[in-house]
N, C-alpha and C. Protein backbone atom coordinates (compact mmCIF):
# COMPACT_ATOMS: atom_id res chain seq x y z
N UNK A 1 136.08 -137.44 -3.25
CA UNK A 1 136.71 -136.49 -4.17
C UNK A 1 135.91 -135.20 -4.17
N UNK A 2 136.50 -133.96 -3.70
CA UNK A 2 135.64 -132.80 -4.30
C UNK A 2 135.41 -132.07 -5.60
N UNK A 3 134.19 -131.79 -6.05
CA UNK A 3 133.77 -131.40 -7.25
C UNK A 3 132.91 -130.44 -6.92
N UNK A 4 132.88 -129.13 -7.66
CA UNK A 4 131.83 -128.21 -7.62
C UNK A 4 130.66 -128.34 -7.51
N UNK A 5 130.31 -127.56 -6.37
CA UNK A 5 128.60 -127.83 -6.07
C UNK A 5 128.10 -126.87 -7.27
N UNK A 6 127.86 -127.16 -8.38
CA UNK A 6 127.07 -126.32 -9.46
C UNK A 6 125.69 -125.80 -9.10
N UNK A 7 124.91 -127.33 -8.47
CA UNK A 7 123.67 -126.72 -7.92
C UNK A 7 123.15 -125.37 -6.68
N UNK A 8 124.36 -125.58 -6.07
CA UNK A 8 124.15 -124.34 -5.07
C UNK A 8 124.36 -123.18 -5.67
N UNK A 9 124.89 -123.22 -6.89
CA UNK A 9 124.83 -121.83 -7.93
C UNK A 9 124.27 -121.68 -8.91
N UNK A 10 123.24 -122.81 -8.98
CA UNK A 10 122.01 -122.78 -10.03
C UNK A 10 122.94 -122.87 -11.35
N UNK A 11 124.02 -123.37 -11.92
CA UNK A 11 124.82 -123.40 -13.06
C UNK A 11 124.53 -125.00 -13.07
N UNK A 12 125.41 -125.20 -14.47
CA UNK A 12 125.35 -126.73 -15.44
C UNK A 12 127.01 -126.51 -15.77
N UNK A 13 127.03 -128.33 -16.02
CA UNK A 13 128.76 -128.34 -16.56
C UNK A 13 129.05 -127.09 -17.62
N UNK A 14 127.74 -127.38 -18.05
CA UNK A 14 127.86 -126.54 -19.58
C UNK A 14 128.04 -125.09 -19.74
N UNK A 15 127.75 -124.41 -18.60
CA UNK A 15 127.69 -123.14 -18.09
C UNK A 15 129.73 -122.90 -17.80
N UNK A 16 129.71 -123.63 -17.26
CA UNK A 16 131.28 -123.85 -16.78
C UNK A 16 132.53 -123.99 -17.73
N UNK A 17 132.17 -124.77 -19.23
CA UNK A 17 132.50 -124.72 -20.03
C UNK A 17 132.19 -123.65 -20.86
N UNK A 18 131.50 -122.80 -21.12
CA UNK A 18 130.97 -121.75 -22.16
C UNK A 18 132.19 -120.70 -21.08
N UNK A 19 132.10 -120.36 -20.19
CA UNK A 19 133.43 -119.69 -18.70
C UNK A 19 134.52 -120.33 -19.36
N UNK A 20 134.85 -121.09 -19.35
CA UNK A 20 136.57 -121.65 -19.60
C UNK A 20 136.80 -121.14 -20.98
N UNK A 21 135.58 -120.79 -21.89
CA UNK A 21 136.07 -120.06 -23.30
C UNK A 21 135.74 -118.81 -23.25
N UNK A 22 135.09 -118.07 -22.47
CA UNK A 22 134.43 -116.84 -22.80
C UNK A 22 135.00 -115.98 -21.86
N UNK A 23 135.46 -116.25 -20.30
CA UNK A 23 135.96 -115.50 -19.71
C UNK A 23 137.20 -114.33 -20.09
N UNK A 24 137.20 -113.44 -19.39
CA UNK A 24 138.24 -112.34 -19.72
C UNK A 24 139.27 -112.73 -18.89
N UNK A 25 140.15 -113.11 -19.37
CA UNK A 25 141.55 -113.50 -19.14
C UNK A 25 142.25 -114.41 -18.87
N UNK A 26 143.30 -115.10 -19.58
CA UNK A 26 143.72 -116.72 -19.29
C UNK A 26 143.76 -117.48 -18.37
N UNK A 27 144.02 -116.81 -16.90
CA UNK A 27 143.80 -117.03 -15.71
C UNK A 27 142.25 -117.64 -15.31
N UNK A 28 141.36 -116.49 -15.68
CA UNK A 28 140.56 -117.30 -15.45
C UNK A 28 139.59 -118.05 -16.14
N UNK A 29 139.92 -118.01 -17.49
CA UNK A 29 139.63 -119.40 -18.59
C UNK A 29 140.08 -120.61 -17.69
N UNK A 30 141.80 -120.68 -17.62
CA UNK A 30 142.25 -121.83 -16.99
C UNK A 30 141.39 -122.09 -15.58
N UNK A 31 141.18 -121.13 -15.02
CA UNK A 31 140.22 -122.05 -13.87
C UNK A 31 138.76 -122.41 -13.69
N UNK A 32 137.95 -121.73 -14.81
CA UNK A 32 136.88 -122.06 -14.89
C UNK A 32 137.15 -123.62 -15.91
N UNK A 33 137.79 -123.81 -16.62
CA UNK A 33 138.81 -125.33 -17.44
C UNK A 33 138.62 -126.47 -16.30
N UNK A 34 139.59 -126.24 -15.55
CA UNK A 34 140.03 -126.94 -14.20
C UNK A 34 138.10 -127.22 -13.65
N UNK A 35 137.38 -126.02 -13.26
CA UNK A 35 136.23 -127.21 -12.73
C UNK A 35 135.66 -127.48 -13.69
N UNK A 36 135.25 -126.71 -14.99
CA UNK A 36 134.23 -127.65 -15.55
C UNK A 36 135.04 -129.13 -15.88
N UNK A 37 136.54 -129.39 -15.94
CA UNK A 37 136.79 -130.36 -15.96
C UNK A 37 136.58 -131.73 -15.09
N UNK A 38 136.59 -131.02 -14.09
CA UNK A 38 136.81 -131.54 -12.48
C UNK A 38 134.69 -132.06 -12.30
N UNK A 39 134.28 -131.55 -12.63
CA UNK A 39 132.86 -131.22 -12.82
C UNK A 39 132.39 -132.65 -13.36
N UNK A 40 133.13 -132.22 -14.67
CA UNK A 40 132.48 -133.36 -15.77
C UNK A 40 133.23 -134.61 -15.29
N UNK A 41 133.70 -135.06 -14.82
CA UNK A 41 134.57 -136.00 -14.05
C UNK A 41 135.59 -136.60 -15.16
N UNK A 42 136.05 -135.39 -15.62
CA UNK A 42 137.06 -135.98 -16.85
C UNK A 42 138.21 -136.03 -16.22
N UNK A 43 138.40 -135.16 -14.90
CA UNK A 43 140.32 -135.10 -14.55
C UNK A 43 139.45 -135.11 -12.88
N UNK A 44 140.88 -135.36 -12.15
CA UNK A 44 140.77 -134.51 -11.25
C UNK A 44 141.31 -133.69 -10.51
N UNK A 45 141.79 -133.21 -9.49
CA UNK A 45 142.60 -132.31 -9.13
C UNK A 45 144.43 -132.47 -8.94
N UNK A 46 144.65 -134.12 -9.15
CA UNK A 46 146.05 -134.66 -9.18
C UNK A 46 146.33 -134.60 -10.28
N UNK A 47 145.41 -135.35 -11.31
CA UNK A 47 145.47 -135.37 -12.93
C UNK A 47 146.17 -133.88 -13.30
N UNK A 48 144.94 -132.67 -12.80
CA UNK A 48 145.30 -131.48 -13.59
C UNK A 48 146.73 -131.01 -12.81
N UNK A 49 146.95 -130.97 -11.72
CA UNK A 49 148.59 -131.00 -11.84
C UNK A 49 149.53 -131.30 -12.19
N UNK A 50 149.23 -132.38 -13.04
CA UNK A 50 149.91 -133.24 -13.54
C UNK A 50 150.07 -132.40 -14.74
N UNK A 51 149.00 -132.26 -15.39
CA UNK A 51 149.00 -131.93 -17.21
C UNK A 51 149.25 -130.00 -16.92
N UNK A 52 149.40 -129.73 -15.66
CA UNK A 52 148.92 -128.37 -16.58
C UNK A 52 150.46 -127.20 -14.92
N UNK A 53 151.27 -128.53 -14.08
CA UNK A 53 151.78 -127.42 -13.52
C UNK A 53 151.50 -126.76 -12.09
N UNK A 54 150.15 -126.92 -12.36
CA UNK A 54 149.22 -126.43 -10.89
C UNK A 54 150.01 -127.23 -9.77
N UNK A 55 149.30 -126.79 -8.59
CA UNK A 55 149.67 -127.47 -7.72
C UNK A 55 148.52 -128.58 -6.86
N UNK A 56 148.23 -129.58 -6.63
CA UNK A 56 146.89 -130.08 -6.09
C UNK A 56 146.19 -129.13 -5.34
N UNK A 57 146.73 -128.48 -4.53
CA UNK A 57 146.45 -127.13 -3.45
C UNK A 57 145.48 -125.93 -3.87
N UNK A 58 146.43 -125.58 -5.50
CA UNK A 58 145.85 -124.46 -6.12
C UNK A 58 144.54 -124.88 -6.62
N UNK A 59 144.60 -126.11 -7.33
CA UNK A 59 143.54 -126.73 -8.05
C UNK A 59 142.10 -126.33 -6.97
N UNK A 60 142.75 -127.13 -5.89
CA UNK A 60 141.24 -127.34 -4.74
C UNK A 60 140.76 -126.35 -4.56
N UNK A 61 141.40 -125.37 -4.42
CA UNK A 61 141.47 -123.90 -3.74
C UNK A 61 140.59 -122.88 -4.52
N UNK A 62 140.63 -123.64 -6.20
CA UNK A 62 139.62 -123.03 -6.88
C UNK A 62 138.48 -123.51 -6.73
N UNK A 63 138.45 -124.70 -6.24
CA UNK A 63 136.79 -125.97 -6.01
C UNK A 63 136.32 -125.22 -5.04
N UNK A 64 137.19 -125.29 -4.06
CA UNK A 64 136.58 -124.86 -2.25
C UNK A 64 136.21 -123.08 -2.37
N UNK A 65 136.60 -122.34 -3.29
CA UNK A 65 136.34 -120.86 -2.98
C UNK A 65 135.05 -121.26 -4.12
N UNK A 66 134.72 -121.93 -4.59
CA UNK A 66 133.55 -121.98 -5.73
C UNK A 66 132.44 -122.38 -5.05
N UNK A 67 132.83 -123.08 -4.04
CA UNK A 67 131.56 -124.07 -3.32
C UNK A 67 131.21 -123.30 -2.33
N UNK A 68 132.23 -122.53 -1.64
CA UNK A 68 131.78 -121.63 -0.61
C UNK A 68 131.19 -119.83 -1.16
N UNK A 69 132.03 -119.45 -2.02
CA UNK A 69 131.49 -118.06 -2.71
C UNK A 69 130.79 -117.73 -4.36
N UNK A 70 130.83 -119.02 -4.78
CA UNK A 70 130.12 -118.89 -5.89
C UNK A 70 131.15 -118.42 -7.62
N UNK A 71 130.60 -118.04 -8.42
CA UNK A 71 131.38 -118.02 -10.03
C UNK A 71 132.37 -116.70 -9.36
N UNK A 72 132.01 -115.55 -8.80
CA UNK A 72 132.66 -114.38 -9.25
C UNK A 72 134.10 -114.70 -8.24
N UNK A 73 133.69 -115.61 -7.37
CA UNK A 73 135.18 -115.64 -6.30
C UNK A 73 136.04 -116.50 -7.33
N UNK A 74 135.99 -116.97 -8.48
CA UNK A 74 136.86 -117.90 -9.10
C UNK A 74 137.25 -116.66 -9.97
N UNK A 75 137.05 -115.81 -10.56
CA UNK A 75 137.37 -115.23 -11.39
C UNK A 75 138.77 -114.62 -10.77
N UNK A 76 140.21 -114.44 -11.22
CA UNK A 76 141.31 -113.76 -11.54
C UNK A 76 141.11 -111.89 -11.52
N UNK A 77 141.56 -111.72 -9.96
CA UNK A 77 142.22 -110.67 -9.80
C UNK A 77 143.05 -110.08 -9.41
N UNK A 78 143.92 -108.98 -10.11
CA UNK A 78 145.63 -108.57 -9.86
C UNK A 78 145.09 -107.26 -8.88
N UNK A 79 146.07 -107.96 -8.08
CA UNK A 79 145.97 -107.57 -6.66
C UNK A 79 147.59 -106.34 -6.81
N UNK A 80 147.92 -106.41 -7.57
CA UNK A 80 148.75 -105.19 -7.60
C UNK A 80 150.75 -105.73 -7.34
N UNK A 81 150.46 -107.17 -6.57
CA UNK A 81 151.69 -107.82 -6.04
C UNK A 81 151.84 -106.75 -5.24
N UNK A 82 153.20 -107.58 -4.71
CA UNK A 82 154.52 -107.27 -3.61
C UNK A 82 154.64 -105.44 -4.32
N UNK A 83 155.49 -104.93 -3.11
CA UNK A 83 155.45 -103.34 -3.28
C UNK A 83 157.34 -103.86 -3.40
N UNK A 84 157.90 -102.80 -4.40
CA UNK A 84 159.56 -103.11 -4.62
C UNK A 84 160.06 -103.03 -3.54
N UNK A 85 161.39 -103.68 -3.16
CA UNK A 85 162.16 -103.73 -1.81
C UNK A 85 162.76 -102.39 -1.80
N UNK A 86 163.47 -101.75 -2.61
CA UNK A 86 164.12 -100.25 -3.08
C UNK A 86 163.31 -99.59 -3.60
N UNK A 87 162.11 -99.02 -3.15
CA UNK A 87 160.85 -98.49 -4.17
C UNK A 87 161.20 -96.47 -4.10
N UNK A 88 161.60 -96.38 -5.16
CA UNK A 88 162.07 -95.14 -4.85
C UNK A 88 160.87 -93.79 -5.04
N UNK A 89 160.87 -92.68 -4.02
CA UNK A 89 159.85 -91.99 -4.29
C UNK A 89 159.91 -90.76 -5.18
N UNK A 90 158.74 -90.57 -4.95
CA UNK A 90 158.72 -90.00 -6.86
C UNK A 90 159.26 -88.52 -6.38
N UNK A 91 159.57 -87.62 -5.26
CA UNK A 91 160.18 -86.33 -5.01
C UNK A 91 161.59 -86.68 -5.30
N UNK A 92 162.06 -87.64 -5.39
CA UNK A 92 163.95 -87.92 -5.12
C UNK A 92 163.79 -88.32 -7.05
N UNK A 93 163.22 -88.01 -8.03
CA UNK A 93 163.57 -88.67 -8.90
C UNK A 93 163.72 -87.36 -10.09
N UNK A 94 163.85 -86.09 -9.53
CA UNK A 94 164.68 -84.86 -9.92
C UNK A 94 165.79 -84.57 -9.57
N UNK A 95 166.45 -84.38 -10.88
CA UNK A 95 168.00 -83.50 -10.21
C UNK A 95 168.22 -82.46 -9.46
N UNK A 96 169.40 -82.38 -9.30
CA UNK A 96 169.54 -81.73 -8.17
C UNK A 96 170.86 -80.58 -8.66
């Protein structure tokens, strides 16, 4: 089963949990949740799909970018999404 290497980031479950409440933004509350859960061996990555929606995939995906890049690669960032299919430009949006 994979579980966060905490030690290769010098952190504790407890560190992981104080993150799942303190972080800036629900996104990544919920995934710092997911490992300290995953951590403390309370769930694991089928469980939390189960209770919370995820997908087993997404779950891991937060383990494996944690184990390989450490706390800040788990943290939630908006990447801006998809650009509109009809994105109209801003010279055509005067009359004429």
């Amino acid at each position: 089963m994979v579980r966060p290497d905490m030690e290769k980031w010098g952190q504790t479950v407890a560190d992981l949990r104080v993150l799942s409440v303190e972080a800036k933004g629900a996104r990544s509350r919920e995934r710092f949740l997911a490992l300290y859960m995953i951590a403390d061996k309370r769930t694991s990555a089928c469980a939390w799909e189960r209770e919370t929606g995820r997908t087993k995939e997404t779950v891991l995906s937060w383990v494996h970018v944690y184990n390989r890049r450490g706390l800040e690669a788990v943290y939630y960032r908006h990447t801006g999404g998809r650009r509109p299919f009809l994105a109209q430009s801003r010279s055509s949006n005067s009359c004429a």
